[in-house]
PDB file of N, CA and C in Angstrom:
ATOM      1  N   UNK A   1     -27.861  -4.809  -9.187  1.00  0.00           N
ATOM      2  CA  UNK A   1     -27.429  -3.906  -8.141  1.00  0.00           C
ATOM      3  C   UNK A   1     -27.907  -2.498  -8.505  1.00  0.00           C
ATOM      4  N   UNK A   2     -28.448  -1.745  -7.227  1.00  0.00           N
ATOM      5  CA  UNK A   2     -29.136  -0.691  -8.033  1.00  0.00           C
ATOM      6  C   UNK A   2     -28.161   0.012  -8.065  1.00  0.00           C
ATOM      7  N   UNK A   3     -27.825   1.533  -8.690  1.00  0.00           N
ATOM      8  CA  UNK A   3     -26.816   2.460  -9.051  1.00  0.00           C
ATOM      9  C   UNK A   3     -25.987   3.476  -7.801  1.00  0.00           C
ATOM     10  N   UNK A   4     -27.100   3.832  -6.732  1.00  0.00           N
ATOM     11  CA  UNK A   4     -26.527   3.668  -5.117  1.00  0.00           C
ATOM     12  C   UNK A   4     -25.630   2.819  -4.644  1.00  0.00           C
ATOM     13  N   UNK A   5     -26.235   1.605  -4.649  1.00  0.00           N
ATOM     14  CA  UNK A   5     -25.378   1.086  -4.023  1.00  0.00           C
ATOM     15  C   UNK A   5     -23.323   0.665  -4.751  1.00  0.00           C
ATOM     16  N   UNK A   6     -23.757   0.370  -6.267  1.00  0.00           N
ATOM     17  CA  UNK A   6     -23.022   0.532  -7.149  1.00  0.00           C
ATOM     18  C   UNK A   6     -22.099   1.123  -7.044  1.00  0.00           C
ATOM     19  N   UNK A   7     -22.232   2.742  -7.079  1.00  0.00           N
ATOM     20  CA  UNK A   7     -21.591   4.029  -6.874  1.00  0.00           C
ATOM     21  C   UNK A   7     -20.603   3.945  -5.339  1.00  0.00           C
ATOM     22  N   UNK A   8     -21.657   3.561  -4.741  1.00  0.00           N
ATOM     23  CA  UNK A   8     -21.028   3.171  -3.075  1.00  0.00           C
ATOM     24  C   UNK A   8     -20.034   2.125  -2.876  1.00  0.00           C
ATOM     25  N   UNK A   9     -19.981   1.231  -3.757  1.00  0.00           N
ATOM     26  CA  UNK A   9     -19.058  -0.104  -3.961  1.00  0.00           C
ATOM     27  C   UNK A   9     -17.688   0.489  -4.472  1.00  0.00           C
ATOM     28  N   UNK A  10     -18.241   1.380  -5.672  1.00  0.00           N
ATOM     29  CA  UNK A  10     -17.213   1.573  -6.754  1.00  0.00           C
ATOM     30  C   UNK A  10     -16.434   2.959  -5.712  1.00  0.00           C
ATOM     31  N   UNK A  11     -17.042   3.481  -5.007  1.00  0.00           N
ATOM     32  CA  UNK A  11     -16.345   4.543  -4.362  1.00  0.00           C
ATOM     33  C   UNK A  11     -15.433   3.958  -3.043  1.00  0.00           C
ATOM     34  N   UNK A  12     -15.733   2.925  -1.984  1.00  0.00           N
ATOM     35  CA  UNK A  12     -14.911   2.072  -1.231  1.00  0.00           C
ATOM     36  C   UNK A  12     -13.753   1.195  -2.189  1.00  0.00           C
ATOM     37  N   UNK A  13     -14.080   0.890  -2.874  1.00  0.00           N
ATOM     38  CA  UNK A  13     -12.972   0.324  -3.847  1.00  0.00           C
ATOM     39  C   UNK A  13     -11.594   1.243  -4.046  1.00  0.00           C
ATOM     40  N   UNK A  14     -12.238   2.346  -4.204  1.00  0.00           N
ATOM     41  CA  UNK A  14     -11.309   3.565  -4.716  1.00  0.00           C
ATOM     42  C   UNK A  14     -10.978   3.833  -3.598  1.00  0.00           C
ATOM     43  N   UNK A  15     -11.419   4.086  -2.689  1.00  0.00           N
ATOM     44  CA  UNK A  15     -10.858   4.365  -0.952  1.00  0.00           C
ATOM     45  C   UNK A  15      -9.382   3.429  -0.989  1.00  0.00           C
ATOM     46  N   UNK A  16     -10.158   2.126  -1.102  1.00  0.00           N
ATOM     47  CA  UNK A  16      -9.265   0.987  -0.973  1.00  0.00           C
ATOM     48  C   UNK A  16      -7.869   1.255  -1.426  1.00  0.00           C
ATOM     49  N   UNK A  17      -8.101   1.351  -2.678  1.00  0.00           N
ATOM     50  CA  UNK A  17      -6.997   1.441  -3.767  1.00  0.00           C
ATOM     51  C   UNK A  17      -6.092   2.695  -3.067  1.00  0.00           C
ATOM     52  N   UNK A  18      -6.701   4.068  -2.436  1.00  0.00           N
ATOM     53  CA  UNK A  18      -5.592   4.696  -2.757  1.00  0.00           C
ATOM     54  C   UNK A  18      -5.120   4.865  -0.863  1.00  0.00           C
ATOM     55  N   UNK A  19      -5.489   4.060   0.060  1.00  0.00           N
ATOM     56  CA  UNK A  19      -4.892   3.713   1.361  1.00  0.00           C
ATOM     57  C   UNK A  19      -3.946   2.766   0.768  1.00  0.00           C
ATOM     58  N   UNK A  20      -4.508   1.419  -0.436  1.00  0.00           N
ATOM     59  CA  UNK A  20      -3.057   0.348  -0.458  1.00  0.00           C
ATOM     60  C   UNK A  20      -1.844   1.379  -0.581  1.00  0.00           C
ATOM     61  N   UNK A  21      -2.276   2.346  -1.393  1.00  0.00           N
ATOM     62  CA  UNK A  21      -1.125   3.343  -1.692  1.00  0.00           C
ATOM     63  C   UNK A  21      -0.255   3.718  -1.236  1.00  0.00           C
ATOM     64  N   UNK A  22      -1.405   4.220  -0.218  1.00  0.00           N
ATOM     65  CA  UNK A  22      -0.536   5.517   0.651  1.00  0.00           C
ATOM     66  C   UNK A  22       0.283   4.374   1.622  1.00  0.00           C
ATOM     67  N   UNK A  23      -0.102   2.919   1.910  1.00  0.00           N
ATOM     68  CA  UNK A  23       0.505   2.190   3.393  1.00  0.00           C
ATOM     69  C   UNK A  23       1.736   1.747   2.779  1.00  0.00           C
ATOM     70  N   UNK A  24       1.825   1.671   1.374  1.00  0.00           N
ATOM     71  CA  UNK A  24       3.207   0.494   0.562  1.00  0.00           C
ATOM     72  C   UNK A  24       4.078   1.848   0.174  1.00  0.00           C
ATOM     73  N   UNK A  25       3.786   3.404   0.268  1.00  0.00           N
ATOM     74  CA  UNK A  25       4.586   4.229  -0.355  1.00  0.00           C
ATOM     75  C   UNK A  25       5.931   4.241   0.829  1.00  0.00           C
ATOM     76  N   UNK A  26       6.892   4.062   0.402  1.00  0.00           N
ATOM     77  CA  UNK A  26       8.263   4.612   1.292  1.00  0.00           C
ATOM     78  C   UNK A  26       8.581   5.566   1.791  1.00  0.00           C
ATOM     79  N   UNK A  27       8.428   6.785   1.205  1.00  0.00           N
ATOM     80  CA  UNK A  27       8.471   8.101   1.034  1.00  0.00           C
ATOM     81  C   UNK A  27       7.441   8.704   2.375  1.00  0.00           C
ATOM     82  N   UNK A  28       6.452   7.803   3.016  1.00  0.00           N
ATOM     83  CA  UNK A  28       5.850   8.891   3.257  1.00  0.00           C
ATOM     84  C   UNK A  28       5.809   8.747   5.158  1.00  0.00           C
ATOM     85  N   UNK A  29       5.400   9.265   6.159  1.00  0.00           N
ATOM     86  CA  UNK A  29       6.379   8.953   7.444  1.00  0.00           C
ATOM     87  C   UNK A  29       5.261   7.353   8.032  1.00  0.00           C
ATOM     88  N   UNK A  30       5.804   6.886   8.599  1.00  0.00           N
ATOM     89  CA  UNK A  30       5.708   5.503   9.390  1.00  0.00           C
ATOM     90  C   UNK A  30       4.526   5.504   9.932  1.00  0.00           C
ATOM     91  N   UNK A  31       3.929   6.625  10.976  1.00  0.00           N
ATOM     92  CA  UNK A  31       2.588   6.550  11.334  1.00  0.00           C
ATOM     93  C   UNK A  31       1.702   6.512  10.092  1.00  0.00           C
ATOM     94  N   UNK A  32       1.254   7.305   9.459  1.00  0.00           N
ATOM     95  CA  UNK A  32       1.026   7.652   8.168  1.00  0.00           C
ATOM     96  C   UNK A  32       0.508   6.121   7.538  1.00  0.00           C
ATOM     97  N   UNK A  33       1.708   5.627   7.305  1.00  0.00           N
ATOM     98  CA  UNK A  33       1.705   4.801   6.073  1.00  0.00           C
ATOM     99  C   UNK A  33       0.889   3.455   7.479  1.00  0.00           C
ATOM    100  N   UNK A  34       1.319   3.449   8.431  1.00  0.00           N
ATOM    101  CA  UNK A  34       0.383   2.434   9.727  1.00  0.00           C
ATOM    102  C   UNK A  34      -1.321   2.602   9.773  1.00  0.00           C
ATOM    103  N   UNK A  35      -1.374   3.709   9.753  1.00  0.00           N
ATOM    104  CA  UNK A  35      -2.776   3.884  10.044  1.00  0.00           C
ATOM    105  C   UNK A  35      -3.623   4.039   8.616  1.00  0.00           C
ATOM    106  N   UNK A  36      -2.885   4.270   7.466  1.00  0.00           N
ATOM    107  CA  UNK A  36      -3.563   3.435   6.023  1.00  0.00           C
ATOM    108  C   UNK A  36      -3.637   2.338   5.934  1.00  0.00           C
ATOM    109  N   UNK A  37      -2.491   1.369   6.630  1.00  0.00           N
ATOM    110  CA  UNK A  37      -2.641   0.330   6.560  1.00  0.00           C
ATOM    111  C   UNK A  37      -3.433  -0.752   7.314  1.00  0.00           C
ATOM    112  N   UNK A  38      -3.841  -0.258   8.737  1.00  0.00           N
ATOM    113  CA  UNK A  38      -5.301  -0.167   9.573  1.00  0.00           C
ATOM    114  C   UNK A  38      -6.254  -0.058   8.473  1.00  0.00           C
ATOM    115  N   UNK A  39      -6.344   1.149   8.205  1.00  0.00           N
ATOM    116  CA  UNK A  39      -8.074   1.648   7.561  1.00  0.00           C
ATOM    117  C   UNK A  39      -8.471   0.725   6.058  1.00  0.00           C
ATOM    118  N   UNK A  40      -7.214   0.297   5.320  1.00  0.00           N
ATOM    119  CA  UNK A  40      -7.276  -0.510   4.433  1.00  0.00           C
ATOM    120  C   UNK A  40      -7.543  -1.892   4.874  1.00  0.00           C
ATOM    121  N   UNK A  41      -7.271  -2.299   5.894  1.00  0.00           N
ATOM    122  CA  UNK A  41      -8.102  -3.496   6.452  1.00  0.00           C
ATOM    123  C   UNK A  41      -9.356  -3.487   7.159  1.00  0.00           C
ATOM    124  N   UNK A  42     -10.003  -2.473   7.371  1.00  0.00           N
ATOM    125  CA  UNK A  42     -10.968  -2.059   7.878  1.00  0.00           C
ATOM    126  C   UNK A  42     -11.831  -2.098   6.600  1.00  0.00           C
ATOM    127  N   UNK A  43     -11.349  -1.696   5.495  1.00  0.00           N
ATOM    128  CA  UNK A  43     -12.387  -1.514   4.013  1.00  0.00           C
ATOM    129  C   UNK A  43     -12.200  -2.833   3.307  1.00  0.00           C
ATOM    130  N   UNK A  44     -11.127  -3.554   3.860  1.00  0.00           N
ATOM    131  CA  UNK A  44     -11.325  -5.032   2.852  1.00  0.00           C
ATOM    132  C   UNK A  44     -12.324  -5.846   3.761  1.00  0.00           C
ATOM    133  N   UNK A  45     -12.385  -5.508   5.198  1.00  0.00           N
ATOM    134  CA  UNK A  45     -13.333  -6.490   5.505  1.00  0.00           C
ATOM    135  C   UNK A  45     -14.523  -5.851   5.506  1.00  0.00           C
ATOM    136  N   UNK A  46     -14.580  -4.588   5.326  1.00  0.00           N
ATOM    137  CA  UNK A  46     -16.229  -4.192   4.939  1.00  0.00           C
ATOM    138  C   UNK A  46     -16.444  -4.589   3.861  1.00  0.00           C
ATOM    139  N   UNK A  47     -15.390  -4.460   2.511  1.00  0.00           N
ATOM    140  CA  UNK A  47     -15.646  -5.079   1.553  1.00  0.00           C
ATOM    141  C   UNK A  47     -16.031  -6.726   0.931  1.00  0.00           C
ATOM    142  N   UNK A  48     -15.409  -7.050   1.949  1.00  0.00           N
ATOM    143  CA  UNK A  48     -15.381  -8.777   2.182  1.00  0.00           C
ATOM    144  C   UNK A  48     -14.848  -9.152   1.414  1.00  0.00           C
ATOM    145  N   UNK A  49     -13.485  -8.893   1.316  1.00  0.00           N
ATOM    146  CA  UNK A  49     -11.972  -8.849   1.035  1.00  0.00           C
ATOM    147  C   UNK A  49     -11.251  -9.910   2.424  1.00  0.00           C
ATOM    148  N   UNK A  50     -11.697  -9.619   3.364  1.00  0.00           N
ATOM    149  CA  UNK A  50     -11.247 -10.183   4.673  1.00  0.00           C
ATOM    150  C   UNK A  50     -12.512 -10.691   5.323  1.00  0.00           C
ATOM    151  N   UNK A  51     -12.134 -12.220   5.780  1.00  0.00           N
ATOM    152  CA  UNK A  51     -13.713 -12.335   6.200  1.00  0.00           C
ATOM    153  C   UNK A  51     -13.045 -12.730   8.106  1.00  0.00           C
ATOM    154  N   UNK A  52     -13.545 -12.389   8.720  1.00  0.00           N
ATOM    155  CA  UNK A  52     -13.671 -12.292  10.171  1.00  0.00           C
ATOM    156  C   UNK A  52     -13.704 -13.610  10.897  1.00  0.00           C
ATOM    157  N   UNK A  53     -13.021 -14.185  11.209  1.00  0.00           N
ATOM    158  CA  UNK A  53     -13.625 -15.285  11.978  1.00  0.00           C
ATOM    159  C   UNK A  53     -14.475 -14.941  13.371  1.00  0.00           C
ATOM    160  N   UNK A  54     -15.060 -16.322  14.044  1.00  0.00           N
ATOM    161  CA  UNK A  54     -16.025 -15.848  15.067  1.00  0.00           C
ATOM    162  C   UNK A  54     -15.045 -15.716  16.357  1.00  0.00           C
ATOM    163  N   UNK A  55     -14.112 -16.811  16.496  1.00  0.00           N
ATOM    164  CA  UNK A  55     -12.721 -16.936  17.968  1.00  0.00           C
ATOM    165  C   UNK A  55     -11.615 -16.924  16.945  1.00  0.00           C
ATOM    166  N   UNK A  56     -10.882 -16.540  17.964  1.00  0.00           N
ATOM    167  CA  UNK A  56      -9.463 -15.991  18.419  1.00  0.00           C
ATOM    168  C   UNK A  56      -8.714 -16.708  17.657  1.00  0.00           C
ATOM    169  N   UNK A  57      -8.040 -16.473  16.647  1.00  0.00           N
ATOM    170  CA  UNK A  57      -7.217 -17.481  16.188  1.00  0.00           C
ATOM    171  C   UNK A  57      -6.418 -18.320  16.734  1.00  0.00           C
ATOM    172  N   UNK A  58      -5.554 -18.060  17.898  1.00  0.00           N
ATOM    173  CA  UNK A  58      -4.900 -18.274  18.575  1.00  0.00           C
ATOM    174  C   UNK A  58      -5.502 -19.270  19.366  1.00  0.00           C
ATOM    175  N   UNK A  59      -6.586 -18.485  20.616  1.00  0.00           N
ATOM    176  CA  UNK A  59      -6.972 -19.601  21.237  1.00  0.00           C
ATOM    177  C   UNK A  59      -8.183 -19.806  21.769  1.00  0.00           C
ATOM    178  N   UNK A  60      -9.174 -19.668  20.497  1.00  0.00           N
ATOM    179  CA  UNK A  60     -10.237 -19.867  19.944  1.00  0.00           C
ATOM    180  C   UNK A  60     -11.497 -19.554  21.065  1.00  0.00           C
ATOM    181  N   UNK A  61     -11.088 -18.043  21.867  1.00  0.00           N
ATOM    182  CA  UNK A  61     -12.229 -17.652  22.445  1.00  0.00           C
ATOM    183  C   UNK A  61     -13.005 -16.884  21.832  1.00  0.00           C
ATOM    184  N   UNK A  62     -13.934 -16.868  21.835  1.00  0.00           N
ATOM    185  CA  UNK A  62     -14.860 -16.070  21.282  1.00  0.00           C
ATOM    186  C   UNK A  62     -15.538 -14.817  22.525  1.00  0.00           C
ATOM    187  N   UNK A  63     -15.338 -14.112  21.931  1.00  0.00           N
ATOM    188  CA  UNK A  63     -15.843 -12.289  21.885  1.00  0.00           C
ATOM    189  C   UNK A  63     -15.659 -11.319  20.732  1.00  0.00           C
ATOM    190  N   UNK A  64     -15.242 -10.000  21.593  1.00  0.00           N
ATOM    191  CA  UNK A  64     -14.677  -8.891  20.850  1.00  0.00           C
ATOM    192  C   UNK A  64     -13.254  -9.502  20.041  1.00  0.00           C
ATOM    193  N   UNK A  65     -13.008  -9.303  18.628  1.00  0.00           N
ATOM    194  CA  UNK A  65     -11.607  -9.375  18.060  1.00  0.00           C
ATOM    195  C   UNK A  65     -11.248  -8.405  17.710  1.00  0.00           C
ATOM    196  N   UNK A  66      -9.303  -8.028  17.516  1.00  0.00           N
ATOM    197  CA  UNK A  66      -8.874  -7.209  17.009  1.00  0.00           C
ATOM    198  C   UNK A  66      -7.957  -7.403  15.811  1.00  0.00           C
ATOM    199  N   UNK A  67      -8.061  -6.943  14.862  1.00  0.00           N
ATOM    200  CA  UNK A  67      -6.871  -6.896  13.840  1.00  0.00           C
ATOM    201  C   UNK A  67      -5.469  -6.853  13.986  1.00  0.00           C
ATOM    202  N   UNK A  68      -4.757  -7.541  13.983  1.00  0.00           N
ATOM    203  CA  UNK A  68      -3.298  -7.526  14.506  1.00  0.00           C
ATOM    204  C   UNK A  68      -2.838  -7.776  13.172  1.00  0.00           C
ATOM    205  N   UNK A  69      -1.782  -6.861  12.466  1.00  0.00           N
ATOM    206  CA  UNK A  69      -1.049  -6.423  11.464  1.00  0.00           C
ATOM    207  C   UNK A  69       0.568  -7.309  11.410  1.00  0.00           C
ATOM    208  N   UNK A  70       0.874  -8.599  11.535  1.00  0.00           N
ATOM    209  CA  UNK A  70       2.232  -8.687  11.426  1.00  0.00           C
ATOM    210  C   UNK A  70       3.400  -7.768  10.915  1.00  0.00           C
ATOM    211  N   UNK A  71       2.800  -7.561   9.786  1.00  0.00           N
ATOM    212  CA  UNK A  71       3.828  -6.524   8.973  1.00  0.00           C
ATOM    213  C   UNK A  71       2.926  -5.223   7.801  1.00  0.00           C
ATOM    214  N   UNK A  72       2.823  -4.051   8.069  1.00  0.00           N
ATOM    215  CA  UNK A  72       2.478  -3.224   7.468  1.00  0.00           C
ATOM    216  C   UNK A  72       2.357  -3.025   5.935  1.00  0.00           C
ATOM    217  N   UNK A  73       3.345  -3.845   5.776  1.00  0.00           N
ATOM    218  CA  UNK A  73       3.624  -3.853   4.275  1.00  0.00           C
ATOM    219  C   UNK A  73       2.292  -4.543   3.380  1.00  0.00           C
ATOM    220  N   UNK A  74       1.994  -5.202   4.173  1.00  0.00           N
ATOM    221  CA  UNK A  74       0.586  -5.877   3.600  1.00  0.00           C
ATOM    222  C   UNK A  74      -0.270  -5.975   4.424  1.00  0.00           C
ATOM    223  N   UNK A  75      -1.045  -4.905   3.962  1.00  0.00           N
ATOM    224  CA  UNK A  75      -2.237  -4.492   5.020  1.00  0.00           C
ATOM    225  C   UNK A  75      -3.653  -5.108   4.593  1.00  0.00           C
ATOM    226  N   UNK A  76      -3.650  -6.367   4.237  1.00  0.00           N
ATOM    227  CA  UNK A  76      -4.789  -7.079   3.763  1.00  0.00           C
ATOM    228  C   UNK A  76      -4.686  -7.879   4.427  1.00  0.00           C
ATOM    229  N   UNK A  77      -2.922  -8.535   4.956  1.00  0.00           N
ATOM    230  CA  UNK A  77      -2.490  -9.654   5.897  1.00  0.00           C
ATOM    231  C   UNK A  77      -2.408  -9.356   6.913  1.00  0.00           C
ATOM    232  N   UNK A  78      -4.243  -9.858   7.650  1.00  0.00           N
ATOM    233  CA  UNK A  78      -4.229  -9.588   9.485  1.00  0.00           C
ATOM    234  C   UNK A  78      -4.585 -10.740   9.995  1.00  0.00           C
ATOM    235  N   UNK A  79      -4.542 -10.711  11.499  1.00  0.00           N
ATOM    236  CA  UNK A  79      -4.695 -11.867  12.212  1.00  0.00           C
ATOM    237  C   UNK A  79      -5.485 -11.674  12.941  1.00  0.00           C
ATOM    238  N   UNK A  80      -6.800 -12.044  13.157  1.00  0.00           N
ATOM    239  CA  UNK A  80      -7.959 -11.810  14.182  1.00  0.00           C
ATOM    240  C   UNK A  80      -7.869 -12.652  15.751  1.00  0.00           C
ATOM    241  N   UNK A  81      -7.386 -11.503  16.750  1.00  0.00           N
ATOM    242  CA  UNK A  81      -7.194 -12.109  18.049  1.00  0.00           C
ATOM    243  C   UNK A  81      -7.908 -11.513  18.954  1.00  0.00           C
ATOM    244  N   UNK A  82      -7.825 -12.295  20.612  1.00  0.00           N
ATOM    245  CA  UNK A  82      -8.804 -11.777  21.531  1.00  0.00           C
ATOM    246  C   UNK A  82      -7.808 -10.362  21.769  1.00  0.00           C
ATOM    247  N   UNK A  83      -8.383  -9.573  22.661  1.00  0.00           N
ATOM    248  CA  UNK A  83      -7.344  -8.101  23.179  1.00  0.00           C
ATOM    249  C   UNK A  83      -6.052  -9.078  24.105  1.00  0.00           C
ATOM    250  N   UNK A  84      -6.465  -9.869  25.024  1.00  0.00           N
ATOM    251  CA  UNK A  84      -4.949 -11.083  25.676  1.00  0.00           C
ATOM    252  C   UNK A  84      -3.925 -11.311  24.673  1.00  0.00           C
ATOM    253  N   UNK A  85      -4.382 -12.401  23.426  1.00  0.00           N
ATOM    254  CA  UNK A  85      -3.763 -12.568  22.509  1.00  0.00           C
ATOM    255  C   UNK A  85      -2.627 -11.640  21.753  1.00  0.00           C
ATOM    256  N   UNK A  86      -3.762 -10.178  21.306  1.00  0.00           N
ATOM    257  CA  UNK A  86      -3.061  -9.669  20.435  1.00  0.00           C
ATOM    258  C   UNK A  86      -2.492  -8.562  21.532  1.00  0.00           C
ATOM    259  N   UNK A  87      -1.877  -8.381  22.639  1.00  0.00           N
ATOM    260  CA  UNK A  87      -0.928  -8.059  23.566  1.00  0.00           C
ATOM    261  C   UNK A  87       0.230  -8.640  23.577  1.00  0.00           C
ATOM    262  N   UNK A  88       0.054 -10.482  23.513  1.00  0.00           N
ATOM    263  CA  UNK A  88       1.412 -11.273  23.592  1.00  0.00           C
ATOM    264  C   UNK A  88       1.888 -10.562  22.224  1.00  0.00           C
ATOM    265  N   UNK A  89       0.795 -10.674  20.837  1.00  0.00           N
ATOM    266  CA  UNK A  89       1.874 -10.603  19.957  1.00  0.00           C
ATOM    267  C   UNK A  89       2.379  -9.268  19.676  1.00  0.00           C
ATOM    268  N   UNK A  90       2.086  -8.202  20.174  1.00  0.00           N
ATOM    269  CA  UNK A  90       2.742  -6.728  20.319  1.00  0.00           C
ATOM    270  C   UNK A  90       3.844  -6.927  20.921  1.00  0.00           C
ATOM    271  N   UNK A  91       3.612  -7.833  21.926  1.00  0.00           N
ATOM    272  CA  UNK A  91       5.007  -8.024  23.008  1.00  0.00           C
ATOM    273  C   UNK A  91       5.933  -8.756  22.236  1.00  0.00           C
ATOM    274  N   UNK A  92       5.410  -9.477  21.553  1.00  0.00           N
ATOM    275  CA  UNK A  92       6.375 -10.118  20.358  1.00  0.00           C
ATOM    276  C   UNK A  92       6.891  -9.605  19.258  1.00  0.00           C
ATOM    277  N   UNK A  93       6.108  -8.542  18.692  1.00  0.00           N
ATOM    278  CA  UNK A  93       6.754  -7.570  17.374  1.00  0.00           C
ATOM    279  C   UNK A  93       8.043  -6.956  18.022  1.00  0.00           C
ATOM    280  N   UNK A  94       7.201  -6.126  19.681  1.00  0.00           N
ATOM    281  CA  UNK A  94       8.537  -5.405  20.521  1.00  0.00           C
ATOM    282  C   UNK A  94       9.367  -6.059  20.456  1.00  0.00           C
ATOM    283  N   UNK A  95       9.262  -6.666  20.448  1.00  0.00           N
ATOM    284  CA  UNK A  95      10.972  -7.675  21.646  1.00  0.00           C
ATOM    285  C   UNK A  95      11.471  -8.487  19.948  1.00  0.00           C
ATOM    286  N   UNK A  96      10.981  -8.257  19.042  1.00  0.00           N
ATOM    287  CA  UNK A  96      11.399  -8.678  17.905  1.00  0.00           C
ATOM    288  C   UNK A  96      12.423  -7.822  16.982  1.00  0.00           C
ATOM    289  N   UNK A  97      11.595  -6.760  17.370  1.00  0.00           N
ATOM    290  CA  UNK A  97      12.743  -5.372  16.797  1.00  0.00           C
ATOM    291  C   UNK A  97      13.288  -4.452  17.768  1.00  0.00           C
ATOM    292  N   UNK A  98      13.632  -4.766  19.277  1.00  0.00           N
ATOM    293  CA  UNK A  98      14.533  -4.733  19.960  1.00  0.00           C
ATOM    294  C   UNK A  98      16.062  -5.499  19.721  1.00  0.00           C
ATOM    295  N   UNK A  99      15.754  -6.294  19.506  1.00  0.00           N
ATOM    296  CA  UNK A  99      16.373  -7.788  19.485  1.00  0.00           C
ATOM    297  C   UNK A  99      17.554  -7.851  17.970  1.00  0.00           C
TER     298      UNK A  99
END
């Protein structure tokens, strides 16, 4: 591996490391710690940490997918759905912590 690209690995790594941070810290406010926990799944699957499927988990159409986050707390654990799909399950987190 030449030392570019190296440097470039070893520097997303470190990205990595300090979004796991910032998304698992308690302390710090809710959006915040959400949208580290987005961008940290965004760098594990650039990293190929997360590998992408081609359809919908759900119900295996193939297009555009989106990352759907069950729980923030582990922002490595996503679910790749169509935009339909990952609506029901928003409607399902809602009505989960309404409830």
């Amino acid at each position: 591996m030449k030392k570019r690209k190296r440097d470039r690995h070893r520097a997303l790594f470190a990205r990595l490391t300090r979004h796991l941070e910032i998304s698992l810290d308690a302390l710090r406010p809710r959006r915040i710690r959400t949208r580290s926990a987005r961008y940290a799944a965004a760098l594990g699957e650039t990293l190929g940490l997360i590998a992408r499927p081609h359809c919908c988990s759900w119900c295996r159409r193939r297009g555009r997918l989106q990352r759907h986050h069950w729980d923030y707390a582990e922002p490595l654990n996503v679910t790749f759905l169509c935009p339909d799909c990952h609506a029901v399950a928003d409607g399902m987190m809602t009505h989960a912590q309404s409830a």
